[in-house]
C-alpha atoms as a PDB file:
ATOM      1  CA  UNK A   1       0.000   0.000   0.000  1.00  0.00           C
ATOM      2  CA  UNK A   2       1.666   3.381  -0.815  1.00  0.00           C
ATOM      3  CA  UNK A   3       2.335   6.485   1.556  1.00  0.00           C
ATOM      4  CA  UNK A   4      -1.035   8.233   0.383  1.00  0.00           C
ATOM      5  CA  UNK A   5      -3.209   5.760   0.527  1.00  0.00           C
ATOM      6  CA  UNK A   6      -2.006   5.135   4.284  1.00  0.00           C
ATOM      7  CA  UNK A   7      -2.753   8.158   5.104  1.00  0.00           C
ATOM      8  CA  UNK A   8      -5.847   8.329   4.026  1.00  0.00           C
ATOM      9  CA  UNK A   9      -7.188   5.460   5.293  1.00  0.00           C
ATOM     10  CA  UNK A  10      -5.820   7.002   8.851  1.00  0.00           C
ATOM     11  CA  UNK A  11      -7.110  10.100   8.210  1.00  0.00           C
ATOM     12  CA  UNK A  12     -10.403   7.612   7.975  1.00  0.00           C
ATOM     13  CA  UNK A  13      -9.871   5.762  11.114  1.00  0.00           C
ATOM     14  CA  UNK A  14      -9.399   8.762  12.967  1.00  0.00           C
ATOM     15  CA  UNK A  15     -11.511  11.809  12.209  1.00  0.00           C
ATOM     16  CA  UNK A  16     -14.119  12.817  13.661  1.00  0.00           C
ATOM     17  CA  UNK A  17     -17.104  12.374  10.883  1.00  0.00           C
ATOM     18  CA  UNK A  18     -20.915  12.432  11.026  1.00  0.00           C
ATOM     19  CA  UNK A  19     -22.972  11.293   8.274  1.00  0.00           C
ATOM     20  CA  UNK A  20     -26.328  11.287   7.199  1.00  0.00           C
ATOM     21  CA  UNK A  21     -28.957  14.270   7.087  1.00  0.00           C
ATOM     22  CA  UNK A  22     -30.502  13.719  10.275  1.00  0.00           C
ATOM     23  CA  UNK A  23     -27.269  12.878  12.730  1.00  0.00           C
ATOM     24  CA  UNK A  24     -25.572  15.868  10.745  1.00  0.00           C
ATOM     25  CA  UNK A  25     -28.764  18.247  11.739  1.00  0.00           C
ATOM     26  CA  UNK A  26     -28.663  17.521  14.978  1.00  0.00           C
ATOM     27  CA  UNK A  27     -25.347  17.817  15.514  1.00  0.00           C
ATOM     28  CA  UNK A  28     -25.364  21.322  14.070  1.00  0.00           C
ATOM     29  CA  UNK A  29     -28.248  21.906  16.553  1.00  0.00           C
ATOM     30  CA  UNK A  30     -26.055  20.649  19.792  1.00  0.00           C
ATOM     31  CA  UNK A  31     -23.590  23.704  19.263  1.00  0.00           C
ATOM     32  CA  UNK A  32     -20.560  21.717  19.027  1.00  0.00           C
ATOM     33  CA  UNK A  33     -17.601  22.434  17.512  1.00  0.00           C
ATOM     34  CA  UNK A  34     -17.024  21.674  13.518  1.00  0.00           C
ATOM     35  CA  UNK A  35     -14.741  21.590  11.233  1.00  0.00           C
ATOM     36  CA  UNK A  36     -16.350  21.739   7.996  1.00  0.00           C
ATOM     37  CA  UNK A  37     -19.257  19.780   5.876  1.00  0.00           C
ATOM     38  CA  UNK A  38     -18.943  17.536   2.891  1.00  0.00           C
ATOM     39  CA  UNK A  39     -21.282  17.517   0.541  1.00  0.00           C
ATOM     40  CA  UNK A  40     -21.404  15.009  -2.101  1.00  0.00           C
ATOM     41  CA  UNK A  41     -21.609  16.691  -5.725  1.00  0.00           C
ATOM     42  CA  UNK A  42     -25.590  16.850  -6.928  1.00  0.00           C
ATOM     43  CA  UNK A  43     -26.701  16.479  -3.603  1.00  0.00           C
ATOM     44  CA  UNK A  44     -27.559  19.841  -2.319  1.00  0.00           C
ATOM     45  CA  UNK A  45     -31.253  19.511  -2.517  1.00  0.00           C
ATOM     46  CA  UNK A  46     -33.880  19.110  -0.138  1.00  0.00           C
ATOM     47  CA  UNK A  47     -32.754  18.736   3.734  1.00  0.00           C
ATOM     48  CA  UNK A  48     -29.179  18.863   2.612  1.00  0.00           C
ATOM     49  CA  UNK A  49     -29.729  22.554   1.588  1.00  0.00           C
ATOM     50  CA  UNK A  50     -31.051  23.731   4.970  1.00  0.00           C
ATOM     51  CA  UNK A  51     -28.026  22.172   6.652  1.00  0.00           C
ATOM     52  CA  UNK A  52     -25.909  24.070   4.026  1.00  0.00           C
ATOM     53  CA  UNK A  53     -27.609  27.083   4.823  1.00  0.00           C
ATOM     54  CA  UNK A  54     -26.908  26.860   8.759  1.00  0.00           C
ATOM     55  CA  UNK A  55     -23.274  26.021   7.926  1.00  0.00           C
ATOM     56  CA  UNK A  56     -22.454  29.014   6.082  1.00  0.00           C
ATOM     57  CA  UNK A  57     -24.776  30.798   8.601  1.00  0.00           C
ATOM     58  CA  UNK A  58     -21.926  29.636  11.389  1.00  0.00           C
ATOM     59  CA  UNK A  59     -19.202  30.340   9.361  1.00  0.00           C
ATOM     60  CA  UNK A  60     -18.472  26.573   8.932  1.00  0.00           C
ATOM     61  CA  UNK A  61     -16.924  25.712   5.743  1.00  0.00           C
ATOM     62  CA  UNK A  62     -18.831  24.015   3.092  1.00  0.00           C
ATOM     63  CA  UNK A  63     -17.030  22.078   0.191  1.00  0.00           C
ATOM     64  CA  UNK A  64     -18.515  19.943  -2.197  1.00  0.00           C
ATOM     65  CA  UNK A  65     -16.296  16.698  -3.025  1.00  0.00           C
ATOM     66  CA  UNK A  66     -17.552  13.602  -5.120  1.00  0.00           C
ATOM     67  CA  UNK A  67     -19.780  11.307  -4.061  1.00  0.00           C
ATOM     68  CA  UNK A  68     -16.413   8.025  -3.735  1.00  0.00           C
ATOM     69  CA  UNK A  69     -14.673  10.541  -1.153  1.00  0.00           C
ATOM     70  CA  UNK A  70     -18.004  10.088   1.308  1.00  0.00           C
ATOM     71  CA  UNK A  71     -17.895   6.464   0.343  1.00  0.00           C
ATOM     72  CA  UNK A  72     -14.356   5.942   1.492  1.00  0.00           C
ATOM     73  CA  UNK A  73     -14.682   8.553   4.461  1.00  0.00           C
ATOM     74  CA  UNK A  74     -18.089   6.901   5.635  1.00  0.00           C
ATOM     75  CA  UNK A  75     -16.953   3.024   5.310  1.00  0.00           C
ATOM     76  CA  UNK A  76     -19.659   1.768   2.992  1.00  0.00           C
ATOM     77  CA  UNK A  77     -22.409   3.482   5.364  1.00  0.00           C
ATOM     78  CA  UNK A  78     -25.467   5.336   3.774  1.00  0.00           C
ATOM     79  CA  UNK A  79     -24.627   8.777   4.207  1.00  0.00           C
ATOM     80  CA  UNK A  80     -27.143  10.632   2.000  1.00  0.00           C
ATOM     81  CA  UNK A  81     -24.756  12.807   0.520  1.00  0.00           C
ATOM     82  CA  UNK A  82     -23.691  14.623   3.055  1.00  0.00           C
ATOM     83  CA  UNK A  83     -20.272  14.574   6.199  1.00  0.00           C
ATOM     84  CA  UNK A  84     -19.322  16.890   8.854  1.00  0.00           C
ATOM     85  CA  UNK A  85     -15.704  16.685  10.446  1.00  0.00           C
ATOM     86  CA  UNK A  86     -16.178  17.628  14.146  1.00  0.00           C
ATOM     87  CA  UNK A  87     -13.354  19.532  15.963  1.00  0.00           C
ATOM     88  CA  UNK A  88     -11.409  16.826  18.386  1.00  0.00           C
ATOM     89  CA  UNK A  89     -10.875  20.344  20.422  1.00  0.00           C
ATOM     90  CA  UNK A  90     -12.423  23.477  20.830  1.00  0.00           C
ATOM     91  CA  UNK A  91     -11.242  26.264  19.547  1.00  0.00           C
ATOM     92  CA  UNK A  92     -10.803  29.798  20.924  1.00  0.00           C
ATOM     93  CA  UNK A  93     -10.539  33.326  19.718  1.00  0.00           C
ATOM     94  CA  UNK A  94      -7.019  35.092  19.371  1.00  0.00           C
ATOM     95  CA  UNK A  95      -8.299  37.515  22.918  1.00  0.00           C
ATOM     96  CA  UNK A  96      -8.103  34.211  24.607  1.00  0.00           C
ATOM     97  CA  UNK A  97      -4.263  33.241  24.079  1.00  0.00           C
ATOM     98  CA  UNK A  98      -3.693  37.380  25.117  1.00  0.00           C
ATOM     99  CA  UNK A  99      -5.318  36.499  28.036  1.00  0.00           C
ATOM    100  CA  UNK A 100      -3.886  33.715  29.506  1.00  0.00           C
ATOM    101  CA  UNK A 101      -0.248  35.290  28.511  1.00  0.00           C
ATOM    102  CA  UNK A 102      -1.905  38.018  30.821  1.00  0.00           C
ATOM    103  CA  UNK A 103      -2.765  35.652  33.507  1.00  0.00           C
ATOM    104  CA  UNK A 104       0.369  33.727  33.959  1.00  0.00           C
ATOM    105  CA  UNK A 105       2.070  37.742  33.975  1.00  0.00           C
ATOM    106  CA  UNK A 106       4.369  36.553  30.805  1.00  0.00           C
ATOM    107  CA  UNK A 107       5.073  38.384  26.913  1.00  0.00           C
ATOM    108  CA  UNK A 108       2.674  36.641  24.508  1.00  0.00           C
ATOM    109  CA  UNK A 109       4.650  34.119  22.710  1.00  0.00           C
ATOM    110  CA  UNK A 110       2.148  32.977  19.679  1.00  0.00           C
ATOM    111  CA  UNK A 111       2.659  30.402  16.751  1.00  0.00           C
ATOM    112  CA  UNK A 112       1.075  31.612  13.673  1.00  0.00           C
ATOM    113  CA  UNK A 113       0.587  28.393  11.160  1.00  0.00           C
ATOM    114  CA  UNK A 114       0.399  29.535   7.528  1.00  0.00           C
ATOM    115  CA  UNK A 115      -1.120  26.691   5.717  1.00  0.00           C
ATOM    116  CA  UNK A 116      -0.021  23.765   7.174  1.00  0.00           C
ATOM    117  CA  UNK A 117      -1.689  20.950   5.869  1.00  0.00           C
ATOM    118  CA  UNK A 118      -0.240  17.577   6.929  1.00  0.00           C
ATOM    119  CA  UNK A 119      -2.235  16.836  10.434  1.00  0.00           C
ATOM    120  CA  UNK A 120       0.835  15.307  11.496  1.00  0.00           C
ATOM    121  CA  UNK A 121       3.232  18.407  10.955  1.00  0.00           C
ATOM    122  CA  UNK A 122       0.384  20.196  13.005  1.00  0.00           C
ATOM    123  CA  UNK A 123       0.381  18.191  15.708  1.00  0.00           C
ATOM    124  CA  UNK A 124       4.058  17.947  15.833  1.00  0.00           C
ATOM    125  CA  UNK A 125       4.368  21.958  16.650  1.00  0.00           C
ATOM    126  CA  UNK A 126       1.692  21.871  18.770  1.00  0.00           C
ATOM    127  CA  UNK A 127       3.512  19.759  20.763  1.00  0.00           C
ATOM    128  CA  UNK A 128       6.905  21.339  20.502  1.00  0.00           C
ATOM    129  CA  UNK A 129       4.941  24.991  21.410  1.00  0.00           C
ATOM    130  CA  UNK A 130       3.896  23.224  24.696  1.00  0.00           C
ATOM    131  CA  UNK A 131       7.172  22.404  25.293  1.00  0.00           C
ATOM    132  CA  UNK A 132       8.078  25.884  24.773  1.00  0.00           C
ATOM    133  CA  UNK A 133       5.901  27.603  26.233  1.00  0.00           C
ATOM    134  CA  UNK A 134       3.820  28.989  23.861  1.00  0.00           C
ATOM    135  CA  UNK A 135       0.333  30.480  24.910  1.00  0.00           C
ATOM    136  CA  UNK A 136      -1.306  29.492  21.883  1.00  0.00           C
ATOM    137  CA  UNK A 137      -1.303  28.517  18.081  1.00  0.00           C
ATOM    138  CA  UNK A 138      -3.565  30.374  15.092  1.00  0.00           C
ATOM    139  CA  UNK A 139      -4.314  28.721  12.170  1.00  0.00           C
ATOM    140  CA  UNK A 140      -6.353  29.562   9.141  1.00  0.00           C
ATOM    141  CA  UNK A 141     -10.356  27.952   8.300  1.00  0.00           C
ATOM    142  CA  UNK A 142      -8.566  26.872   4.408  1.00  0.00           C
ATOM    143  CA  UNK A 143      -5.427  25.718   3.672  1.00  0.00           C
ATOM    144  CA  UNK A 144      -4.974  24.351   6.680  1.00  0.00           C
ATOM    145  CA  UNK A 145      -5.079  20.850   8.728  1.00  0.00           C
ATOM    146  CA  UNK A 146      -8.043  21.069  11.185  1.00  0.00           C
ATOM    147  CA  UNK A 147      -7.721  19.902  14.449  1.00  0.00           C
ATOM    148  CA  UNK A 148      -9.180  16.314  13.960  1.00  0.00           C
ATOM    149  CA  UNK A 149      -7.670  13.002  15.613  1.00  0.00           C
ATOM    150  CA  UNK A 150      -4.615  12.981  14.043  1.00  0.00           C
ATOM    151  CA  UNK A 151      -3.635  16.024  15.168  1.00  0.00           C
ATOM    152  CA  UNK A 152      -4.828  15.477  18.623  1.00  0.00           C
ATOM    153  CA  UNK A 153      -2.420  12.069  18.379  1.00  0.00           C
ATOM    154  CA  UNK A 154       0.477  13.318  16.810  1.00  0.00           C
ATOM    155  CA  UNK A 155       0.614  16.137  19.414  1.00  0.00           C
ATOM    156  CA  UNK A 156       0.819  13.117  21.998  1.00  0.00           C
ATOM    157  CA  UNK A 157      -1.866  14.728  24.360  1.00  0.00           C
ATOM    158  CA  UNK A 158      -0.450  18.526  24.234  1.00  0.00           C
ATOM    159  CA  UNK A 159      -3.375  20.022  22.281  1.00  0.00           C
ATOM    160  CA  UNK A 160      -5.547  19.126  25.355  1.00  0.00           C
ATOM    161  CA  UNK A 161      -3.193  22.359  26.732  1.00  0.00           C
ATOM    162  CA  UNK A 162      -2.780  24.337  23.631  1.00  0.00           C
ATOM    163  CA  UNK A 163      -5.474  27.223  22.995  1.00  0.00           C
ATOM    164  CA  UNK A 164      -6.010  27.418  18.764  1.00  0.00           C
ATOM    165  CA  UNK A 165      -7.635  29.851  17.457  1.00  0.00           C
ATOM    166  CA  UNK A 166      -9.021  29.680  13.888  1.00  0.00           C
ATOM    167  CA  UNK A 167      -9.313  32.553  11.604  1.00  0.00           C
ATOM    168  CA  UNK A 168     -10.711  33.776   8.330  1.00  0.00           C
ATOM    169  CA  UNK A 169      -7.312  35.269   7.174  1.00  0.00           C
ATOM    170  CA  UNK A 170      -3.841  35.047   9.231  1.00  0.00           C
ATOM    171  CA  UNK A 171      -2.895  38.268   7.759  1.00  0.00           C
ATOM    172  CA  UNK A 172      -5.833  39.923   9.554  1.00  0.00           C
ATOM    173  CA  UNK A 173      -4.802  38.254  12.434  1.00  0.00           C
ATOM    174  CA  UNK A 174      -1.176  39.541  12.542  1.00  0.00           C
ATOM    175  CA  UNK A 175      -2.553  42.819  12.598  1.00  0.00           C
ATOM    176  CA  UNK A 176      -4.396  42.422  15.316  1.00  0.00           C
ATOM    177  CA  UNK A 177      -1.504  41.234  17.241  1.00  0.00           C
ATOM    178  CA  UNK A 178       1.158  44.043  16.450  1.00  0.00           C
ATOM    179  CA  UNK A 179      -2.229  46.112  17.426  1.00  0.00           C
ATOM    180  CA  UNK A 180      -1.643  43.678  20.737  1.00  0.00           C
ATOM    181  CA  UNK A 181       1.962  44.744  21.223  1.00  0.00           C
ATOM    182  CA  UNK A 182       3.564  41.922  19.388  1.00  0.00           C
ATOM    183  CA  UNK A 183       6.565  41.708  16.721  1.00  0.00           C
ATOM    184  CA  UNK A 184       6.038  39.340  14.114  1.00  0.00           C
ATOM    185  CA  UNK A 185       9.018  37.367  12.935  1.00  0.00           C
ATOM    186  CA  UNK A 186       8.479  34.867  10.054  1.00  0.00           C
ATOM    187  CA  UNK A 187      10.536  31.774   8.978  1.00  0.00           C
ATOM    188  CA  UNK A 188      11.831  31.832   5.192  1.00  0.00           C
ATOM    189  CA  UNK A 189      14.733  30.942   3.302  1.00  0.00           C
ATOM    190  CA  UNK A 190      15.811  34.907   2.417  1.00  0.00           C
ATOM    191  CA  UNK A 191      16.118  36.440   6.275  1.00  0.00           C
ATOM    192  CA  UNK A 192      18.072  37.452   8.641  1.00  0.00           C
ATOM    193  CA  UNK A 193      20.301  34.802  11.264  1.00  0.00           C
ATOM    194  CA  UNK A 194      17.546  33.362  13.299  1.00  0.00           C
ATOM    195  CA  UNK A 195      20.305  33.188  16.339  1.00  0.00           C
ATOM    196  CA  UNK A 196      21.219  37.024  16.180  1.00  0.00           C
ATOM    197  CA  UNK A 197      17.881  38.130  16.179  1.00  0.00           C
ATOM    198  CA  UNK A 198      16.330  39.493  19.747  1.00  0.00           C
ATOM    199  CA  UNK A 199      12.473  37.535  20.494  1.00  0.00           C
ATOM    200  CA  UNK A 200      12.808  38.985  24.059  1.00  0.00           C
ATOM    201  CA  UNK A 201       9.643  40.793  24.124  1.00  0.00           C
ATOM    202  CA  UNK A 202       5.628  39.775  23.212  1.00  0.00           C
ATOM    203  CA  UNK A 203       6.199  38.158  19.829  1.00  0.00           C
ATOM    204  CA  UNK A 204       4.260  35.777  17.405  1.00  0.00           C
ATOM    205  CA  UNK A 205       6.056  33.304  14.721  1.00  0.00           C
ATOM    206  CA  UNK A 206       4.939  32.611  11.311  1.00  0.00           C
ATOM    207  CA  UNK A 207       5.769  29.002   9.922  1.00  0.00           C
ATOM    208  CA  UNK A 208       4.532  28.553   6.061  1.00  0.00           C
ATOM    209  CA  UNK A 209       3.460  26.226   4.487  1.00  0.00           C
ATOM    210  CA  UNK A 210       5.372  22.723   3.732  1.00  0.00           C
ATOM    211  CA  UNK A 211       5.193  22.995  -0.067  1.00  0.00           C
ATOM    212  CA  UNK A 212       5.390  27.051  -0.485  1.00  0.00           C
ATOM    213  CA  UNK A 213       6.405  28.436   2.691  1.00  0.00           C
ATOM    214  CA  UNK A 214       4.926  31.491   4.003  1.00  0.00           C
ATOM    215  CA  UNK A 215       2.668  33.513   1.698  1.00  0.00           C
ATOM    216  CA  UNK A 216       4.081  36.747   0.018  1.00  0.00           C
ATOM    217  CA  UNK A 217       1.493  38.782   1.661  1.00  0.00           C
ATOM    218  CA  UNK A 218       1.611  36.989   5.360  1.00  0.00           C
ATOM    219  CA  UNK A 219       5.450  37.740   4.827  1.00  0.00           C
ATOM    220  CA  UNK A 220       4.615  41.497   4.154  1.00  0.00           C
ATOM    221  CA  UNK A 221       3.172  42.263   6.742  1.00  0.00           C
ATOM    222  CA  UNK A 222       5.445  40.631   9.140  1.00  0.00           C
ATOM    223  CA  UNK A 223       7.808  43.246  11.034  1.00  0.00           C
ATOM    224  CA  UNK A 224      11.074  40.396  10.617  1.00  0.00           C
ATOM    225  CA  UNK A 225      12.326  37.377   8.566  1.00  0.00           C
ATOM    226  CA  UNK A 226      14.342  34.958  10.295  1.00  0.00           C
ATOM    227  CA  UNK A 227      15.889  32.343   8.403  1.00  0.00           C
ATOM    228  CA  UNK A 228      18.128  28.830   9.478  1.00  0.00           C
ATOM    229  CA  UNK A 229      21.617  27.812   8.345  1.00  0.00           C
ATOM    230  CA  UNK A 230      21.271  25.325   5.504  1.00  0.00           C
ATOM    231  CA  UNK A 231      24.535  23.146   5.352  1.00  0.00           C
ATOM    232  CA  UNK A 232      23.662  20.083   3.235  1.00  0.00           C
ATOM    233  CA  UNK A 233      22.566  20.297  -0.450  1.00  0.00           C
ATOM    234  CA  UNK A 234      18.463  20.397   0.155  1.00  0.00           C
ATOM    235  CA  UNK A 235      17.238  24.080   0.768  1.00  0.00           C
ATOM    236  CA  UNK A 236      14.620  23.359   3.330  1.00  0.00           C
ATOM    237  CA  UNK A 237      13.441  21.666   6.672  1.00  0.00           C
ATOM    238  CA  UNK A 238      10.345  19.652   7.515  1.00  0.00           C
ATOM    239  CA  UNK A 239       7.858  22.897   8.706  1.00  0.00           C
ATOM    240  CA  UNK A 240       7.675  21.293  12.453  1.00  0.00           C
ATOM    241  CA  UNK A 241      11.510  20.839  12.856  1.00  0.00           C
ATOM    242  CA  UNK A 242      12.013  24.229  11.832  1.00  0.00           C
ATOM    243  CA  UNK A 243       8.960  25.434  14.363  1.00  0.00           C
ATOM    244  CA  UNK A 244      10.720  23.564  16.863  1.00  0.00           C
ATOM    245  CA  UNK A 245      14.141  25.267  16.650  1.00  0.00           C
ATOM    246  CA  UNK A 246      12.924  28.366  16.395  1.00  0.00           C
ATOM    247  CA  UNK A 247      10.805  28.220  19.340  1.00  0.00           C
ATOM    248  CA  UNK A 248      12.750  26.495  21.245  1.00  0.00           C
ATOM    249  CA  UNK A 249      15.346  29.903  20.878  1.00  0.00           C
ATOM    250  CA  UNK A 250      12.796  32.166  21.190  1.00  0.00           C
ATOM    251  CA  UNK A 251      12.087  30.332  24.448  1.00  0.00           C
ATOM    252  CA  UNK A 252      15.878  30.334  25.599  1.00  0.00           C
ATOM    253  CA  UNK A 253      15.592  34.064  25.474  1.00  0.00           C
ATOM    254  CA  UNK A 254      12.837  34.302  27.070  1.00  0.00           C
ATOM    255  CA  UNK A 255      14.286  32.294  29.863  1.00  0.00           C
ATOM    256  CA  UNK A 256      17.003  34.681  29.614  1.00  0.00           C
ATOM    257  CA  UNK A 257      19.476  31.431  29.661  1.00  0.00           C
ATOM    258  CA  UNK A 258      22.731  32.576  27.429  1.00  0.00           C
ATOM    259  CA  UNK A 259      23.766  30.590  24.541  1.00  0.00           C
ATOM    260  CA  UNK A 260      27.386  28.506  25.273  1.00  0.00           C
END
């Protein structure tokens, strides 16, 4: 069996999905926290529209994918067309990762995730930011893995202590967090050392995405450009091992622990 189709088949196992008009309606109904709905080409008639309509009323996203995806996603069960992916943790607004840097009397320290889409990437900074210290992780609602099982696995238990917010547009948010107080310093290939550069005070870090790295307009608006020694002959590092090192300086500073 190749890579992909493992990893689909886990992302089966493991994600949170309802199907079938009625279980989806009333989960909708219950408040709880979703990712997005799949609707099956063709089927947005009937019921299935109204549930549309109170997605999009929510803000949940609503993508239309052919009808062998819910197939494969729902195991051979009937489900009329129609999937939601529920949250496997809630998620909170970007006031509530001020706050608790507030509470615990400490500079914000946020990770700002630019389109990472492999759940286990995600789940792997989540659980280096932990480590580190960090008060909370943004992401944005497209482009980017939500946090479903895999996530909550491959962060091995840290996102039950990680505040995420999800927003419309991380550029948005990054303006609301200089507005906050904090510099934002994003990892690319064309910045300055990530060593010599001071992280002392409130801050936020911008890791792109694993294919194109962060987005020219994300990068615009950020107020600094780190980048990371590249010795060998490849160019780049895996978007979680370069989270991790970066953090884990911008933590040693914090600290206020000198480098040997």
């Amino acid at each position: 069996m190749s890579e992909t189709k493992l990893n689909e088949t886990e992302q089966n196992l493991d994600s949170n999905v309802i199907i079938g008009r009625n279980p989806v309606m009333e989960t909708l109904r219950s408040g709880r926290e979703i990712d997005k709905l799949l609707v099956a080409h063709g089927a947005a008639t009937g019921t299935t529209k109204v549930i549309i309509a109170k997605c999009r009323e929510r803000g949940i996203l609503v993508k239309e994918v052919a009808p062998s995806k819910l197939d494969f996603m729902s195991g051979g069960a009937a489900h009329q067309g129609v999937a939601l992916i529920v949250a496997s943790h809630e998620y909170c607004e970007i006031k509530d990762i001020l706050e608790l840097a507030k509470e615990r009397n400490e500079d914000p320290f946020i990770v700002l995730c630019d389109g990472i889409e492999d759940p286990h990437n995600l789940g792997a900074i989540i659980r280096s930011a932990e480590a580190c210290g960090v008060h909370g992780i943004i992401i944005p609602k497209r482009r980017s893995a939500s946090l479903n099982a895999v996530v909550s696995k491959s962060s091995a238990g840290a996102l039950e202590y990680m505040r995420v917010a999800r927003v419309a547009n991380i550029t948005s948010a990054i303006e609301e967090l200089k507005n906050a107080g904090l510099w934002i310093y994003a990892a690319d290939m064309d910045g300055e050392s990530w060593c010599g550069t001071d992280y002392s005070g409130p801050c936020g870090l911008v890791i792109g995405s694993e294919g194109n790295g962060v987005g020219r307009l994300v990068k615009d608006n950020c107020d600094k450009i780190v980048s990371l020694p590249m010795k060998g002959k490849i160019n780049s590092l895996n978007a979680s091992v370069a989270a991790g090192v970066l953090m884990y300086e911008i933590a040693r500073q914090k600290a206020g622990i000198k480098a040997r």
